[in-house]
C-alpha atoms as a PDB file:
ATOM      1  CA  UNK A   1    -147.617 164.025   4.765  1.00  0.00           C
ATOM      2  CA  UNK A   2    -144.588 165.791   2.764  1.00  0.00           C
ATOM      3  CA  UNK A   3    -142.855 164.577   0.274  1.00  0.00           C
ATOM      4  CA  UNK A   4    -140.109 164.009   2.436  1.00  0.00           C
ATOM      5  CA  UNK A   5    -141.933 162.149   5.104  1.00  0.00           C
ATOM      6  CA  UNK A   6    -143.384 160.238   2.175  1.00  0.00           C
ATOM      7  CA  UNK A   7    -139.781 159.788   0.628  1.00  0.00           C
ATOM      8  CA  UNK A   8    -138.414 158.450   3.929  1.00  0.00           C
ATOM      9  CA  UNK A   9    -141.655 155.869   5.232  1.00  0.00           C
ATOM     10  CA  UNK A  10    -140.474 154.836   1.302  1.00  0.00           C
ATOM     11  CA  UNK A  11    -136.937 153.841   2.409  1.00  0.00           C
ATOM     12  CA  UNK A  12    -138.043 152.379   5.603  1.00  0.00           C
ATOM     13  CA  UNK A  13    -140.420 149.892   4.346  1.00  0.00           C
ATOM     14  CA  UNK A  14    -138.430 148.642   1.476  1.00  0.00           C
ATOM     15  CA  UNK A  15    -135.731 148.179   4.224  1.00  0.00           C
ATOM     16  CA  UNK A  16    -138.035 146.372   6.446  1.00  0.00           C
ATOM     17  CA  UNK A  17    -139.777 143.828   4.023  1.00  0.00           C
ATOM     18  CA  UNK A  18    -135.837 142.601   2.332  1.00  0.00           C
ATOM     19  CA  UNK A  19    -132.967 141.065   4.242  1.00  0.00           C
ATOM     20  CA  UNK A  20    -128.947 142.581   4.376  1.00  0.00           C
ATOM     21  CA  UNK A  21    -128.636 143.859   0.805  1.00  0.00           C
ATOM     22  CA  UNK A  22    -124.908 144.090  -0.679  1.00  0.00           C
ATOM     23  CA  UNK A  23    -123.706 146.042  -3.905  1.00  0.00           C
ATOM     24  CA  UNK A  24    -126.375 148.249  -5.126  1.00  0.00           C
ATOM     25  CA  UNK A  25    -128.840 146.069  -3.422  1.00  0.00           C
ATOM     26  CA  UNK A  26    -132.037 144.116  -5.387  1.00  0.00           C
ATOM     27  CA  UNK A  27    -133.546 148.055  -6.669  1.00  0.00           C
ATOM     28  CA  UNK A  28    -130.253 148.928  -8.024  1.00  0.00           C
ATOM     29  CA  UNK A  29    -128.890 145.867  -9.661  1.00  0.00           C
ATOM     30  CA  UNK A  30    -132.419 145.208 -11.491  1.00  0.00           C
ATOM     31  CA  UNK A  31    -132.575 148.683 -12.692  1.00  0.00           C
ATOM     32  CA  UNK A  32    -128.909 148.613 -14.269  1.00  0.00           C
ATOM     33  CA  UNK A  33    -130.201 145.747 -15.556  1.00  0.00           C
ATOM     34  CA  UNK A  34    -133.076 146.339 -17.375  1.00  0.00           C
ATOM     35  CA  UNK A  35    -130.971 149.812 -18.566  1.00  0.00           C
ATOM     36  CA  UNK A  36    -128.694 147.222 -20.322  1.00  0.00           C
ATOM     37  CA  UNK A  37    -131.102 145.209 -21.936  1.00  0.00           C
ATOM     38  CA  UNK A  38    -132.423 148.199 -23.875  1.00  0.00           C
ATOM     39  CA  UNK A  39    -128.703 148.509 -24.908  1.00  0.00           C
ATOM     40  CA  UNK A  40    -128.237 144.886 -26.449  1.00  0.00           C
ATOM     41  CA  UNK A  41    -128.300 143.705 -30.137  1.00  0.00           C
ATOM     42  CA  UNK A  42    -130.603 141.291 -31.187  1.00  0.00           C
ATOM     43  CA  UNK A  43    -128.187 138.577 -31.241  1.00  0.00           C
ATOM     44  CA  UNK A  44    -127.024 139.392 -28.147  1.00  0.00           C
ATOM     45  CA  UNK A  45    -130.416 138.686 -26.894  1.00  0.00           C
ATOM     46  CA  UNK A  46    -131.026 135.738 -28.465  1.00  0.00           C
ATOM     47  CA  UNK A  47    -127.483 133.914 -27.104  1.00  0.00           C
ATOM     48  CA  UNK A  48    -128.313 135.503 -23.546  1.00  0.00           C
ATOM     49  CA  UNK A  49    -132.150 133.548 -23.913  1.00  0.00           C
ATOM     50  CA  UNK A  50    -129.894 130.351 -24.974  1.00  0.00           C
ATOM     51  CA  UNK A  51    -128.696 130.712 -21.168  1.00  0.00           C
ATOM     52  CA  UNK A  52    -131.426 131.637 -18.746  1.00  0.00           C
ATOM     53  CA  UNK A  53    -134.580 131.099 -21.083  1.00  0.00           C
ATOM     54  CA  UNK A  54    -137.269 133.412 -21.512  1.00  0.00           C
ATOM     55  CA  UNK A  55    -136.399 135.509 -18.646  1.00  0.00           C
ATOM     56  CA  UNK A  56    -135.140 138.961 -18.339  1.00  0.00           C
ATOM     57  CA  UNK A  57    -131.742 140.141 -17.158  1.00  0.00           C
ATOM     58  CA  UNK A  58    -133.152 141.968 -14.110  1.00  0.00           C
ATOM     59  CA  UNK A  59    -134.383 138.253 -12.818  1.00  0.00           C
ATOM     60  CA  UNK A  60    -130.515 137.282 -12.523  1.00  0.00           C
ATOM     61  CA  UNK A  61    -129.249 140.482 -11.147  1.00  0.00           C
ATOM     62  CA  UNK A  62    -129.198 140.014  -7.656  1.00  0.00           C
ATOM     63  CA  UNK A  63    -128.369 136.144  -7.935  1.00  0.00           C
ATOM     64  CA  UNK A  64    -124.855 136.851  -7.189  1.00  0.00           C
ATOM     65  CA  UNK A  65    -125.651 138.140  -3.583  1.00  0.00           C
ATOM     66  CA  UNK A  66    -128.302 135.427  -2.509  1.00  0.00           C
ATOM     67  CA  UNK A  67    -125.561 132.424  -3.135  1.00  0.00           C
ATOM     68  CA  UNK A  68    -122.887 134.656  -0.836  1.00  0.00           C
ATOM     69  CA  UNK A  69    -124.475 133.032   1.998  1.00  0.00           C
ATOM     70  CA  UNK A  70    -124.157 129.088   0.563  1.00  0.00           C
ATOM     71  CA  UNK A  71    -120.490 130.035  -1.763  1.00  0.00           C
ATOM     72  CA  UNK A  72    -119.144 131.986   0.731  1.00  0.00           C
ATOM     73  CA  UNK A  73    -115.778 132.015  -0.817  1.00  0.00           C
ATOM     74  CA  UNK A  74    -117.499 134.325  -3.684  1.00  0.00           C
ATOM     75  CA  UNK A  75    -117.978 137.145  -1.002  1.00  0.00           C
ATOM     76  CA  UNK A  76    -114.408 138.888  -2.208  1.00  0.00           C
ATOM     77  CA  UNK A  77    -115.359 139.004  -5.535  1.00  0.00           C
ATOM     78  CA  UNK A  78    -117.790 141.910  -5.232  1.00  0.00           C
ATOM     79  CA  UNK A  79    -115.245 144.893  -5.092  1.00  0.00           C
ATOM     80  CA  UNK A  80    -111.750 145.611  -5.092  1.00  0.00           C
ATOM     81  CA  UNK A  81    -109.475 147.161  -1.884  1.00  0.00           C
ATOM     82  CA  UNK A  82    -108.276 150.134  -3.489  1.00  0.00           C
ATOM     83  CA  UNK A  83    -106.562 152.700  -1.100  1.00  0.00           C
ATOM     84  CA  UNK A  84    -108.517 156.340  -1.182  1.00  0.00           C
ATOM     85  CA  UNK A  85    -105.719 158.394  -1.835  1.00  0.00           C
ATOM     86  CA  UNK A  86    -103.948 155.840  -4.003  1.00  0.00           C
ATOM     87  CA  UNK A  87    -103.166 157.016  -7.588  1.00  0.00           C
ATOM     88  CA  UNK A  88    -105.628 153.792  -8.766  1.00  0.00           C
ATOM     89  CA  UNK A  89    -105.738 150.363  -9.018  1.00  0.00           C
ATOM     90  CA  UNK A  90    -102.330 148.207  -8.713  1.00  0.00           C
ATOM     91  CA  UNK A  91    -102.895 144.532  -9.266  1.00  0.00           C
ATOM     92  CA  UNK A  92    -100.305 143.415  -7.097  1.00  0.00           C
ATOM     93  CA  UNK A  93    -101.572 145.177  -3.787  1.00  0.00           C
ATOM     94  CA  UNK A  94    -105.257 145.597  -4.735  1.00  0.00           C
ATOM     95  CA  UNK A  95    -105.840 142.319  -6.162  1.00  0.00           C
ATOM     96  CA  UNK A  96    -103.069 140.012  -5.805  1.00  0.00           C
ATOM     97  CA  UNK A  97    -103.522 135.834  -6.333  1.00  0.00           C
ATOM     98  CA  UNK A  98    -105.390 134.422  -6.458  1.00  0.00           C
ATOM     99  CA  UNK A  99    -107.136 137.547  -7.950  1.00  0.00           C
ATOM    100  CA  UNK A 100    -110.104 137.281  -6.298  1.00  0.00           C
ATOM    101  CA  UNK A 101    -111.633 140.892  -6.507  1.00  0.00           C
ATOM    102  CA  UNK A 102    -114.220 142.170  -9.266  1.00  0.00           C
ATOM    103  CA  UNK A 103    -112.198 143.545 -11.253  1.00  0.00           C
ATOM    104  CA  UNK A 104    -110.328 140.428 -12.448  1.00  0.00           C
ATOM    105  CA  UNK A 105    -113.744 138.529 -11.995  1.00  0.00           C
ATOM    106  CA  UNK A 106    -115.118 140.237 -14.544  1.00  0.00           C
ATOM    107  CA  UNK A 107    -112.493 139.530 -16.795  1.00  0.00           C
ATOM    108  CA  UNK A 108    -112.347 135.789 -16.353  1.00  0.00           C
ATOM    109  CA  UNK A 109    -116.312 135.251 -16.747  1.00  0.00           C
ATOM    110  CA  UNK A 110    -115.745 137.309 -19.156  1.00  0.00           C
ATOM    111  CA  UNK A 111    -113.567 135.112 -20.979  1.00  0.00           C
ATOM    112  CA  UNK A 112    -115.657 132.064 -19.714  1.00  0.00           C
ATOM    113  CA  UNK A 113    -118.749 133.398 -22.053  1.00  0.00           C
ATOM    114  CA  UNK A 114    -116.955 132.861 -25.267  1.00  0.00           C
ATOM    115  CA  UNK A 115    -115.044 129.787 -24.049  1.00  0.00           C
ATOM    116  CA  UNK A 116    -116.397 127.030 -26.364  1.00  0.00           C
ATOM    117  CA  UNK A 117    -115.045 124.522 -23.940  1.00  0.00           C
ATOM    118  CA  UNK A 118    -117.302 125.754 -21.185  1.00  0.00           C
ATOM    119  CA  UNK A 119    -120.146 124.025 -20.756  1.00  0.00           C
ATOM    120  CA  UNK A 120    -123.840 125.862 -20.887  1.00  0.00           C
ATOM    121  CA  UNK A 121    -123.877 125.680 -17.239  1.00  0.00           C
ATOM    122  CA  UNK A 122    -120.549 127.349 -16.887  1.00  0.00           C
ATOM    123  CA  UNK A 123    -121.403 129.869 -19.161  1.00  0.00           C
ATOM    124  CA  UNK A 124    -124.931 130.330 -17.250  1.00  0.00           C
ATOM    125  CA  UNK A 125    -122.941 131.363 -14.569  1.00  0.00           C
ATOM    126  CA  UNK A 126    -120.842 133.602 -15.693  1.00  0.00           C
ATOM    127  CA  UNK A 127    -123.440 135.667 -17.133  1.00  0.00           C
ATOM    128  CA  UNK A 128    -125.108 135.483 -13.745  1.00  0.00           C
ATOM    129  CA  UNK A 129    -121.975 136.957 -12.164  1.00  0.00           C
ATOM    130  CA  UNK A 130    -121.166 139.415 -14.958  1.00  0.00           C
ATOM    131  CA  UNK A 131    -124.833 140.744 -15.010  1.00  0.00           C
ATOM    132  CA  UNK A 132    -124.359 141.544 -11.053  1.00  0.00           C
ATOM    133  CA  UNK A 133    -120.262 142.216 -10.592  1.00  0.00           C
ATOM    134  CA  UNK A 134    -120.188 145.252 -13.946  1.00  0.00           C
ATOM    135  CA  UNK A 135    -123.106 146.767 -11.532  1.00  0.00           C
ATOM    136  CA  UNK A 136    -121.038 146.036  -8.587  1.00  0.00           C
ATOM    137  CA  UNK A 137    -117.734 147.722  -9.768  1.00  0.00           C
ATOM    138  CA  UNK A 138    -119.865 150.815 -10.447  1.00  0.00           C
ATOM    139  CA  UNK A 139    -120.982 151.465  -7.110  1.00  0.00           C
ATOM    140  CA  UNK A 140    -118.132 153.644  -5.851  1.00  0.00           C
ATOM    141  CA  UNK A 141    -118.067 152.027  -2.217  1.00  0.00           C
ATOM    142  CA  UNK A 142    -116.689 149.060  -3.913  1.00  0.00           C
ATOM    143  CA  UNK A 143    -113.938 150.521  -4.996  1.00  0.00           C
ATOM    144  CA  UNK A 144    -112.105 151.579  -1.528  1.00  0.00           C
ATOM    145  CA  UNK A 145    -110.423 149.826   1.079  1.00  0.00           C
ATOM    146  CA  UNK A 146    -110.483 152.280   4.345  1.00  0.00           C
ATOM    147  CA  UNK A 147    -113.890 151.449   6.749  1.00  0.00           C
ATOM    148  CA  UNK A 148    -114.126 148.165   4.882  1.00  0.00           C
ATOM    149  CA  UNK A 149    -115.389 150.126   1.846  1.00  0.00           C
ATOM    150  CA  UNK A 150    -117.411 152.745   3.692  1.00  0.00           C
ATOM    151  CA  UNK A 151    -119.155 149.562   6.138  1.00  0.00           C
ATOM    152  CA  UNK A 152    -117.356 151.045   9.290  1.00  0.00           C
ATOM    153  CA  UNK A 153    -118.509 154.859   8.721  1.00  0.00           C
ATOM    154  CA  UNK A 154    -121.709 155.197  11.333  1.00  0.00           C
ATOM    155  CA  UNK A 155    -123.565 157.842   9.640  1.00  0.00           C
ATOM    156  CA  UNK A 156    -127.257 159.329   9.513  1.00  0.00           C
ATOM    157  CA  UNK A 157    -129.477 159.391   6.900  1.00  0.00           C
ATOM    158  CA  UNK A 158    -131.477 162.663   6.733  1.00  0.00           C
ATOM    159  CA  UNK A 159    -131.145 163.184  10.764  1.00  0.00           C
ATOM    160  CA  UNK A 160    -131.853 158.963  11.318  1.00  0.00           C
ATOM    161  CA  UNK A 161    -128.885 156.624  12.421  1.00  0.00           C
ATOM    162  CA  UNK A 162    -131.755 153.512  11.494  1.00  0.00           C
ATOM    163  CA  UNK A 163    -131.754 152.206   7.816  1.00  0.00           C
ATOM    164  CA  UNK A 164    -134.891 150.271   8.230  1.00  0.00           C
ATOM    165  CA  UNK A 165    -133.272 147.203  10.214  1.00  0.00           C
ATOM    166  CA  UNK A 166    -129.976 148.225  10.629  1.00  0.00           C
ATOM    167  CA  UNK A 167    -127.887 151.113  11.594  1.00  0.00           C
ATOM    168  CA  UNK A 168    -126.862 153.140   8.537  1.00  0.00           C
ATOM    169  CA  UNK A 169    -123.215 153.082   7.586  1.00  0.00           C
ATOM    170  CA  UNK A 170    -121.526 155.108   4.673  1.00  0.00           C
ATOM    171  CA  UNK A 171    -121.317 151.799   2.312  1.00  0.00           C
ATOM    172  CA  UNK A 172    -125.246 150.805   2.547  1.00  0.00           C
ATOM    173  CA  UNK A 173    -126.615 154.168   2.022  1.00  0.00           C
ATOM    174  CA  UNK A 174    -125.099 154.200  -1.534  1.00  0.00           C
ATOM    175  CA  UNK A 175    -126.144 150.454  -2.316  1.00  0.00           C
ATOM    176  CA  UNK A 176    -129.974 151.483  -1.389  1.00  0.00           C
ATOM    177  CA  UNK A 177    -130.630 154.701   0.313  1.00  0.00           C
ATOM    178  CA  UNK A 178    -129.962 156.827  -1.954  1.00  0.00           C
ATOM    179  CA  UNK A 179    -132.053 155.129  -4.827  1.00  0.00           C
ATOM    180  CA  UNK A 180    -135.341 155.049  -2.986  1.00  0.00           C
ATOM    181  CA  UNK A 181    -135.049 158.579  -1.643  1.00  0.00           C
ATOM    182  CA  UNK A 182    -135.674 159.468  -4.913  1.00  0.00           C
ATOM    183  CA  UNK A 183    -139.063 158.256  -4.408  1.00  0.00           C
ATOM    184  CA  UNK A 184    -139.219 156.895  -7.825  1.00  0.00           C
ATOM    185  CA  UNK A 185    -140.451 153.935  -9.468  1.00  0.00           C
ATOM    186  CA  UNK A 186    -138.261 151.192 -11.233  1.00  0.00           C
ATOM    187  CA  UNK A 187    -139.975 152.552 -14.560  1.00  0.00           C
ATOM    188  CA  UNK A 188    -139.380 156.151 -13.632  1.00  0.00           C
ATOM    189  CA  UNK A 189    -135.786 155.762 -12.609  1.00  0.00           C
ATOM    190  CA  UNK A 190    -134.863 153.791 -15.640  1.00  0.00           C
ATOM    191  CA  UNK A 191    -137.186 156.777 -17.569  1.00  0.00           C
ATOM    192  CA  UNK A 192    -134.556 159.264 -15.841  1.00  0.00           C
ATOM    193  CA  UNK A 193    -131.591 157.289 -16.674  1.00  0.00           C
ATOM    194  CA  UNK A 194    -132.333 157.125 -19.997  1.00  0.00           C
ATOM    195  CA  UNK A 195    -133.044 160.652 -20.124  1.00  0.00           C
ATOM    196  CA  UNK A 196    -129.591 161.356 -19.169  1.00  0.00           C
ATOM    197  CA  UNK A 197    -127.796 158.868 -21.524  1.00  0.00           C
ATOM    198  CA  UNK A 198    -129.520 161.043 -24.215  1.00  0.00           C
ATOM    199  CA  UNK A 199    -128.788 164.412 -23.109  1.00  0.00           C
ATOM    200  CA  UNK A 200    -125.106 163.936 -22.260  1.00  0.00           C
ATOM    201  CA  UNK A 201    -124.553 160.941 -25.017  1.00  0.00           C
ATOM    202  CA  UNK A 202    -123.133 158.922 -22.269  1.00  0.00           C
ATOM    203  CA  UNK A 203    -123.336 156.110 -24.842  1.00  0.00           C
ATOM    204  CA  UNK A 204    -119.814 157.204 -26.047  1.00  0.00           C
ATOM    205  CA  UNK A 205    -118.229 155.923 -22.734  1.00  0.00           C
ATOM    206  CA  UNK A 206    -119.464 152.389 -22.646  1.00  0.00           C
ATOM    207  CA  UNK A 207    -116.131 150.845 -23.630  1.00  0.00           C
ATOM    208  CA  UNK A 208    -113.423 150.533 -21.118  1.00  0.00           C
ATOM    209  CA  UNK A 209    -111.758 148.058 -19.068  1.00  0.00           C
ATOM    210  CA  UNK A 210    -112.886 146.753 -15.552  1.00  0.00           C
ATOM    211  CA  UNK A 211    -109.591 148.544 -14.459  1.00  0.00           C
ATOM    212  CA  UNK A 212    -110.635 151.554 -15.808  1.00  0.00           C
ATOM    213  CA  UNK A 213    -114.263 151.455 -14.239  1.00  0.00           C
ATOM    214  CA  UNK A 214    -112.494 150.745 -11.096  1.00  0.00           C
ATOM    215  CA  UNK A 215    -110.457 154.024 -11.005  1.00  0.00           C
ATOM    216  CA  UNK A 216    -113.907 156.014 -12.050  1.00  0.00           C
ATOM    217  CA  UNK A 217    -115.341 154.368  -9.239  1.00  0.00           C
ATOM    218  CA  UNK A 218    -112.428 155.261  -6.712  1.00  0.00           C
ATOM    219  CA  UNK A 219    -112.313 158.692  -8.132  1.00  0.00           C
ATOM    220  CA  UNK A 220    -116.823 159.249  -7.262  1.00  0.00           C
ATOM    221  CA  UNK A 221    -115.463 157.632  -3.763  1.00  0.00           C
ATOM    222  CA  UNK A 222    -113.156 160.692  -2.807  1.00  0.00           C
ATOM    223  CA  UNK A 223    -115.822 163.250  -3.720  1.00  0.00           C
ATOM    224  CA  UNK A 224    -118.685 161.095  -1.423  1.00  0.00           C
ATOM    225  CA  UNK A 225    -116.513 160.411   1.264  1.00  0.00           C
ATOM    226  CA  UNK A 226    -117.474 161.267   4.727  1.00  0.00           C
ATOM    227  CA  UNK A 227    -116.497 161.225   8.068  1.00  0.00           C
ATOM    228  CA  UNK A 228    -117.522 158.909  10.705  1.00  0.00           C
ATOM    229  CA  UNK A 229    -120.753 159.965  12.504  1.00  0.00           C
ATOM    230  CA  UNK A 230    -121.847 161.930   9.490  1.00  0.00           C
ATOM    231  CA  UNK A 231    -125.158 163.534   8.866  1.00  0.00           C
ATOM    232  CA  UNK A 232    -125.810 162.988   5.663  1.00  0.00           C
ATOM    233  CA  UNK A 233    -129.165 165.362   4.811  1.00  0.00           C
ATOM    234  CA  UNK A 234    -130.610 166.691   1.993  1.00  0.00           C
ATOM    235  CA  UNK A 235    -127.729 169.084   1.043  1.00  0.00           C
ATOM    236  CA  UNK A 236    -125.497 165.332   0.818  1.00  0.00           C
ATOM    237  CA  UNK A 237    -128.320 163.822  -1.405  1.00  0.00           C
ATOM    238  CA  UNK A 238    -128.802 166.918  -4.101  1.00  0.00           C
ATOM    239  CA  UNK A 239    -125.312 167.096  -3.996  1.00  0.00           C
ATOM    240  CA  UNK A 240    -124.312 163.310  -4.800  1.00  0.00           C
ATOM    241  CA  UNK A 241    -127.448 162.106  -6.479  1.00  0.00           C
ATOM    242  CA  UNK A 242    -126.092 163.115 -10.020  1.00  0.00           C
ATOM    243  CA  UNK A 243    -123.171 159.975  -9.316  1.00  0.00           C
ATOM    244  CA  UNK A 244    -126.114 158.150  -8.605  1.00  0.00           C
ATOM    245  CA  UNK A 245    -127.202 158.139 -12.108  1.00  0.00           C
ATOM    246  CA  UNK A 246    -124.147 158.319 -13.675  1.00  0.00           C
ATOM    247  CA  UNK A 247    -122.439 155.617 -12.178  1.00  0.00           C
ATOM    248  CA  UNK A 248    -125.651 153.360 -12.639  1.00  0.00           C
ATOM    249  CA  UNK A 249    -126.414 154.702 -16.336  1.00  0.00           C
ATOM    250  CA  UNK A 250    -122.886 153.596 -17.155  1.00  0.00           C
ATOM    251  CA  UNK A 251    -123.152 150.439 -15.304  1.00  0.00           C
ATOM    252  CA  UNK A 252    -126.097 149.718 -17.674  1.00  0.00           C
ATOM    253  CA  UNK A 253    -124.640 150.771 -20.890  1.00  0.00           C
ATOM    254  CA  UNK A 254    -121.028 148.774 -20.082  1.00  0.00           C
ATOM    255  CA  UNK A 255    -122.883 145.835 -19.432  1.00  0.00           C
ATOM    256  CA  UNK A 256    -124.414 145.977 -22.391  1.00  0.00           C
ATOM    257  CA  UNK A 257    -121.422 146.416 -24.259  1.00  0.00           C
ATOM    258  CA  UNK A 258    -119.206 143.775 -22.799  1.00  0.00           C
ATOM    259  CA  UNK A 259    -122.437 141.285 -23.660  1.00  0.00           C
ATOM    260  CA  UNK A 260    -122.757 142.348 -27.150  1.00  0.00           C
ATOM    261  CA  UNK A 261    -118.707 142.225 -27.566  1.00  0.00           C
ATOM    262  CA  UNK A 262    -118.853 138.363 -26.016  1.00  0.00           C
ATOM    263  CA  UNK A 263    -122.165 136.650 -26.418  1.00  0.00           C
ATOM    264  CA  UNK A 264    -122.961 139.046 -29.426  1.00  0.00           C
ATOM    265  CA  UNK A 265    -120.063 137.316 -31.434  1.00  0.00           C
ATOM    266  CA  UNK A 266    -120.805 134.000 -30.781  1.00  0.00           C
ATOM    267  CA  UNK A 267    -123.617 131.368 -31.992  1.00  0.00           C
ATOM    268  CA  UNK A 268    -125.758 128.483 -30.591  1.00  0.00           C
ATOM    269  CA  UNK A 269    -123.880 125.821 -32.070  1.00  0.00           C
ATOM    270  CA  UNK A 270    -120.998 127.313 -30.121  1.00  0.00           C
ATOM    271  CA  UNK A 271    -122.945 125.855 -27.008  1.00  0.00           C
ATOM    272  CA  UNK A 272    -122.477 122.643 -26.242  1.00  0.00           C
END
């Protein structure tokens, strides 16, 4: 069997054994993840184990997306309706009250971390949602309003119109398929990210503003665009895969840095 073959019975299976993923789907969110965690302080860590315990951030990540089902009214908070050709993000028409689109999301859990009001269990949450929606803004998909953020492009995936269950659409090949055509493993992939946060100190860009992140997003969006009916082959992966990384490499290392600029200046007896 070629790698390819191999590469694509990869995608297929995955698809097969997990239901309807959203965002970057379960892979992505959990590797963004765990790229953050190597990116926090230690005290940081130690506020973040004051919240969920002993666990790792990668056990939270997709939490967001398996409540969307039972708090449906969180489903708009994943991306933001940003017009393609727009000149960016304009609260009023992107996002107006009652703000319920990730970028202001992240801001108010945001704000909800270091809220000594809150209670742990608020605070919990947020996290939860922060961990999943920084990840979520960085997928570029998320980012554009036309075809319901890529949903209602039809396309193929490397000559198939079948993404394991379903039939692949412009918006679901970038939360999954293009992550496991990689063929890699979760330690590999976050081996390559790291890689690449070295060689092109992408450390230096982890600041920035959910509005910000949002235009980055929308500008990746214009270059991956695609028409409807689409083949998207081998040519469309080599070509796109480097936004892959990026945009999950700096989902990872903002993360990171809005955690260590909240929960990293706070203490336990500011937990009540």
């Amino acid at each position: 069997m070629n790698s390819m073959w191999k590469r694509l019975l990869t995608i297929t299976v995955t698809f097969l054994l997990s239901s309807m993923c959203w965002g970057w789907g379960r892979e992505g969110h959990q590797i963004i993840a765990t790229v953050a965690e190597e990116h926090l302080n230690e005290t940081t860590k130690v506020m973040i184990q004051s919240l969920i315990g002993n666990n790792h951030l990668y056990s939270i990540a997709a939490w967001a997306d398996e409540i969307q089902r039972e708090r449906p009214e969180t489903g708009p908070w994943h991306y933001v309706n940003i017009p393609l050709h727009s000149p960016g993000y304009d609260a009023q028409r992107d996002c107006s009250p009652p703000r319920s689109c990730v970028v202001e999301k992240i801001r108010k859990f945001s704000r909800i971390l270091v809220d000594k009001s809150a209670s742990r269990e608020q605070r919990a949450e947020a996290l939860k949602f922060l961990v999943h929606f920084v990840a979520d803004i960085h997928q570029p998909l998320h980012a554009v309003k036309e075809a319901k953020g890529g949903n209602d492009l039809r396309v193929q995936f490397m000559d198939s119109n079948r993404c394991g269950r379903y039939s692949c659409n412009l918006h679901g090949v970038w939360d999954t398929s293009m992550i496991l055509y990689t063929g890699l493993k979760r330690a590999e992939y976050l081996e390559r990210l790291e890689s690449r946060i070295k060689a092109q100190n992408l450390a230096k860009l982890a600041g920035g503003t959910p509005e910000q992140w949002a235009n980055e997003s929308l500008q990746v969006a214009r270059k991956v665009w695609v028409q409807n009916g689409a083949n998207l082959d081998d040519t469309y992966f080599n070509d796109n895969s480097k936004h892959v990384d990026q945009q999950m490499a700096l989902a990872g290392l903002r993360l990171a840095a809005l955690l260590n600029s909240t929960l990293g200046k706070v203490t336990p007896a500011d937990f009540r």
